[in-house]
C-alpha atoms as a PDB file:
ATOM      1  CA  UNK A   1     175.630  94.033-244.382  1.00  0.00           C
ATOM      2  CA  UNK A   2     177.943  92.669-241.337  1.00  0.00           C
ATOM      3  CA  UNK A   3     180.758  94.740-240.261  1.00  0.00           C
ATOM      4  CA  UNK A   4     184.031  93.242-241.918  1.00  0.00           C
ATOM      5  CA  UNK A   5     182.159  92.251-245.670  1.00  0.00           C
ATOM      6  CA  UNK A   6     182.916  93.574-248.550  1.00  0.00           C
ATOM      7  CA  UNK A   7     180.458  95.423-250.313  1.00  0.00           C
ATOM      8  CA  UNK A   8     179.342  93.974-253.577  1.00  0.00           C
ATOM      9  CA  UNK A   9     177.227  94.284-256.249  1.00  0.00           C
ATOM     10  CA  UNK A  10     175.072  91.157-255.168  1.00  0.00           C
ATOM     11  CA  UNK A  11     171.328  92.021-254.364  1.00  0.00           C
ATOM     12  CA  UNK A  12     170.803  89.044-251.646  1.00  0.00           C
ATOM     13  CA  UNK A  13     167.137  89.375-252.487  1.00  0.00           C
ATOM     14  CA  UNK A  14     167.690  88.536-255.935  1.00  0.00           C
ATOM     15  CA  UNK A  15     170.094  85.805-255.254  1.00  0.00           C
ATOM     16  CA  UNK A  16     168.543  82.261-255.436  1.00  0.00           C
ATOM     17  CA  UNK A  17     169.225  78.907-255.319  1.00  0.00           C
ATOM     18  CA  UNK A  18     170.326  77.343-259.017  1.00  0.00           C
ATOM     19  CA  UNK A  19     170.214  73.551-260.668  1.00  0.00           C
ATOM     20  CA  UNK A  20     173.002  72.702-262.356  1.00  0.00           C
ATOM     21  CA  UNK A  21     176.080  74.794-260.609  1.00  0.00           C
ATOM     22  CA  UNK A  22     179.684  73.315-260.296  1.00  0.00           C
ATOM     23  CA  UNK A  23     182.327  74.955-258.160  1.00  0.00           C
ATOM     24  CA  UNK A  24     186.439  74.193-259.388  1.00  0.00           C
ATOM     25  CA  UNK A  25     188.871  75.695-257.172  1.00  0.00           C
ATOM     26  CA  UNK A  26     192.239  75.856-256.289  1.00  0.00           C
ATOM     27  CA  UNK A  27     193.560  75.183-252.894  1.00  0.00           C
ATOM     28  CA  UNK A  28     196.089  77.958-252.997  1.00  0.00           C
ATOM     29  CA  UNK A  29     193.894  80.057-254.357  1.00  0.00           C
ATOM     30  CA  UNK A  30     196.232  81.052-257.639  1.00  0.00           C
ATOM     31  CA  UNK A  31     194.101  81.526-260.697  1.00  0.00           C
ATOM     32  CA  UNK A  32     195.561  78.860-263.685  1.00  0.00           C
ATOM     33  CA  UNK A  33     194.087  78.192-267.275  1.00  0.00           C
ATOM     34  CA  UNK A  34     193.879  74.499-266.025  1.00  0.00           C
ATOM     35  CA  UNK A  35     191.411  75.974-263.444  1.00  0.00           C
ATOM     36  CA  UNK A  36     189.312  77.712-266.169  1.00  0.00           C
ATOM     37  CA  UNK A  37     189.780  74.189-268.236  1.00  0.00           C
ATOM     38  CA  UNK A  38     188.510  72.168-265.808  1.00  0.00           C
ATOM     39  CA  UNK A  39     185.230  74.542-265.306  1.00  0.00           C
ATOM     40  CA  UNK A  40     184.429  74.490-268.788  1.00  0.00           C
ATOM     41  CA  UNK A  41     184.394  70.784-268.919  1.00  0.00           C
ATOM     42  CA  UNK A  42     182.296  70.830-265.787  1.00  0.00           C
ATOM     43  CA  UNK A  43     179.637  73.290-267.202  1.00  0.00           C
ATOM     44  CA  UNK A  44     179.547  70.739-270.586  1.00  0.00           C
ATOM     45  CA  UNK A  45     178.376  67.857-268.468  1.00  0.00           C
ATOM     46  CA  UNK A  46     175.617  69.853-266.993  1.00  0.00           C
ATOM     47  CA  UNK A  47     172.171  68.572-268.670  1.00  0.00           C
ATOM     48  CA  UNK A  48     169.994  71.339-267.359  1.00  0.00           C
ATOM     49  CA  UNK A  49     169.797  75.385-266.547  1.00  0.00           C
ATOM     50  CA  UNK A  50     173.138  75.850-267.752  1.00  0.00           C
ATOM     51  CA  UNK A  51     174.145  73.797-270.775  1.00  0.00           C
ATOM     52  CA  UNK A  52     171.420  72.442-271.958  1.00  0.00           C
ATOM     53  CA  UNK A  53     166.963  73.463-271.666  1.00  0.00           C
ATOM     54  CA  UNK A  54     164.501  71.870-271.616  1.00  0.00           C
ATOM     55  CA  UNK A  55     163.972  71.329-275.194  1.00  0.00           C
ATOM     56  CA  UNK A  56     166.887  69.537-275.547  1.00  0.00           C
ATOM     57  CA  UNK A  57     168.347  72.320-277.745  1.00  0.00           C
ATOM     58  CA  UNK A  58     169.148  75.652-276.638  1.00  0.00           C
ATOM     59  CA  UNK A  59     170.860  76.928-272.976  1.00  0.00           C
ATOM     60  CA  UNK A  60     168.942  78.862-270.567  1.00  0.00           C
ATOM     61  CA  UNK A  61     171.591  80.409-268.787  1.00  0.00           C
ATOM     62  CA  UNK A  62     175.204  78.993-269.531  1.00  0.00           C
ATOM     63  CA  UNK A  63     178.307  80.540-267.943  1.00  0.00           C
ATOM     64  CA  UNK A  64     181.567  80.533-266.018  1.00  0.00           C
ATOM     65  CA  UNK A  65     181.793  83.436-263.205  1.00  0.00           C
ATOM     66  CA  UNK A  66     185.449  84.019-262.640  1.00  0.00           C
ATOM     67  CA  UNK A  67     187.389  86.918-260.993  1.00  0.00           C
ATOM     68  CA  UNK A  68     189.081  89.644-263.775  1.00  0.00           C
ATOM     69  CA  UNK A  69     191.741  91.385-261.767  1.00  0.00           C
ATOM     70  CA  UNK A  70     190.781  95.074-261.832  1.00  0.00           C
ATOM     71  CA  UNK A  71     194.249  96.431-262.461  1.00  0.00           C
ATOM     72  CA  UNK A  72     194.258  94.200-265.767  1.00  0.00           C
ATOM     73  CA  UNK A  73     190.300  95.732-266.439  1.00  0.00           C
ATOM     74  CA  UNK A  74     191.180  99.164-265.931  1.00  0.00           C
ATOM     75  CA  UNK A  75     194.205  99.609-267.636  1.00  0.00           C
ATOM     76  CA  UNK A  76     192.500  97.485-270.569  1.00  0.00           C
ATOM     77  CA  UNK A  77     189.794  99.706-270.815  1.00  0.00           C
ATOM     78  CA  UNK A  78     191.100 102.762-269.712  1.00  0.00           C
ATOM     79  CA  UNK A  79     189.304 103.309-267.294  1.00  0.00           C
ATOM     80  CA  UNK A  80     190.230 106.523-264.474  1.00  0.00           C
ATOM     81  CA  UNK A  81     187.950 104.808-261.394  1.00  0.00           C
ATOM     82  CA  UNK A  82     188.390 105.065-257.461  1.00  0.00           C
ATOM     83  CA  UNK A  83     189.782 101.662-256.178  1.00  0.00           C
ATOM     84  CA  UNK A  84     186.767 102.020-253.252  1.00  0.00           C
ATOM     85  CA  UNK A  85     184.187 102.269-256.056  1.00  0.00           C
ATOM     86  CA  UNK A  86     182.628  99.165-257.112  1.00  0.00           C
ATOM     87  CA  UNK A  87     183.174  97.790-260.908  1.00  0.00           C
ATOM     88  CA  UNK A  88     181.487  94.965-262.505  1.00  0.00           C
ATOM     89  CA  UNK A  89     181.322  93.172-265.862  1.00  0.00           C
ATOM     90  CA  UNK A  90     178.359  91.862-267.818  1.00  0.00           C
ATOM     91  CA  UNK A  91     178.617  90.295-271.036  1.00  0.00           C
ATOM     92  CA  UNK A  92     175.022  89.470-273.132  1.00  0.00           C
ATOM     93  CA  UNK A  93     174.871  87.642-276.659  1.00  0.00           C
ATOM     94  CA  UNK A  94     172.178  89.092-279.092  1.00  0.00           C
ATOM     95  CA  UNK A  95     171.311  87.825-282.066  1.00  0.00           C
ATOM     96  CA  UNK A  96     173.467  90.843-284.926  1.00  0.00           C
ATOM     97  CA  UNK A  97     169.778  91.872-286.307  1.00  0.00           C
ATOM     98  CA  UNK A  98     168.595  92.903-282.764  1.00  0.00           C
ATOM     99  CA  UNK A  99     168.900  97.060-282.825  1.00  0.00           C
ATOM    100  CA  UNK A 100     167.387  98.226-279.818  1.00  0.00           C
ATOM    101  CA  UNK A 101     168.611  95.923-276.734  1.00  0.00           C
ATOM    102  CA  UNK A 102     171.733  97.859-276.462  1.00  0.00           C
ATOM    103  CA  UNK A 103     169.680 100.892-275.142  1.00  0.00           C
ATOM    104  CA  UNK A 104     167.262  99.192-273.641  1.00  0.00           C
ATOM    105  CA  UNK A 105     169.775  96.871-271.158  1.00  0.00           C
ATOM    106  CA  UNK A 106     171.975 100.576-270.917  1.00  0.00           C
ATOM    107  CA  UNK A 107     168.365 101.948-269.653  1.00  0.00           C
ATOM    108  CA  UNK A 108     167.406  99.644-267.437  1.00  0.00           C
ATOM    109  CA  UNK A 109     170.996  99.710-265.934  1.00  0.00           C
ATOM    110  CA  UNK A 110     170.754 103.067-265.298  1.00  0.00           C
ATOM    111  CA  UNK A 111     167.343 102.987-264.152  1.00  0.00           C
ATOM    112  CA  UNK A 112     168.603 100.556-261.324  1.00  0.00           C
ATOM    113  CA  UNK A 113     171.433 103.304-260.499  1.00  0.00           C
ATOM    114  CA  UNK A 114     174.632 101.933-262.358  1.00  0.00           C
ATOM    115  CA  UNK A 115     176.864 103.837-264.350  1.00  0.00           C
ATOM    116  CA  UNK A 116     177.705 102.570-267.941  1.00  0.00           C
ATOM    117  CA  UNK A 117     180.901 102.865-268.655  1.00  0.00           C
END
């Protein structure tokens, strides 16, 4: 990593090129719902890897990556963490009958050297 980057949780060798991504921005940079409004619409006109497979049916990979401010996280979840340590969020849908992901995702998590909070 260049001097003056953050660090992040971002393996660059994992990170590859997508179909179907839409940026929405503001200029200022000040988060807004319309922001968040306006990326949700985006992400329903995208007709592959995101909204929609290839079967016509189901999504491959939907989502909307947005920043949660980590004063708001921590306090939410009560969390006691060092401001230099790096926190992230994941979030993964399973079907209510599935039993064993939970510990599976928590040990493959681990097994890559993240903490489960």
């Amino acid at each position: 990593m260049s001097s003056g980057v953050s660090p992040s949780l971002i393996d660059e060798r994992f990170d590859h090129d997508s179909c179907g991504v839409g940026f929405v921005a503001s200029v200022d940079g000040e988060p807004s719902h319309e922001i968040l409004q306006q990326a949700l619409t985006a992400l329903s006109r995208l007709a592959h890897r995101g909204a929609t497979a290839a079967d016509g049916k189901s999504s491959d990979g939907v989502g909307v990556m947005t920043a949660i401010p980590r004063a708001l996280l921590t306090k939410a979840m009560n969390l006691a963490i060092e401001e230099r340590q790096l926190l992230g969020v994941g979030m993964v849908l399973l079907p209510v009958e599935e039993t064993r992901a939970e510990a599976l995702i928590e040990r493959c998590l681990v097994s890559h050297d993240f903490t489960v909070l």
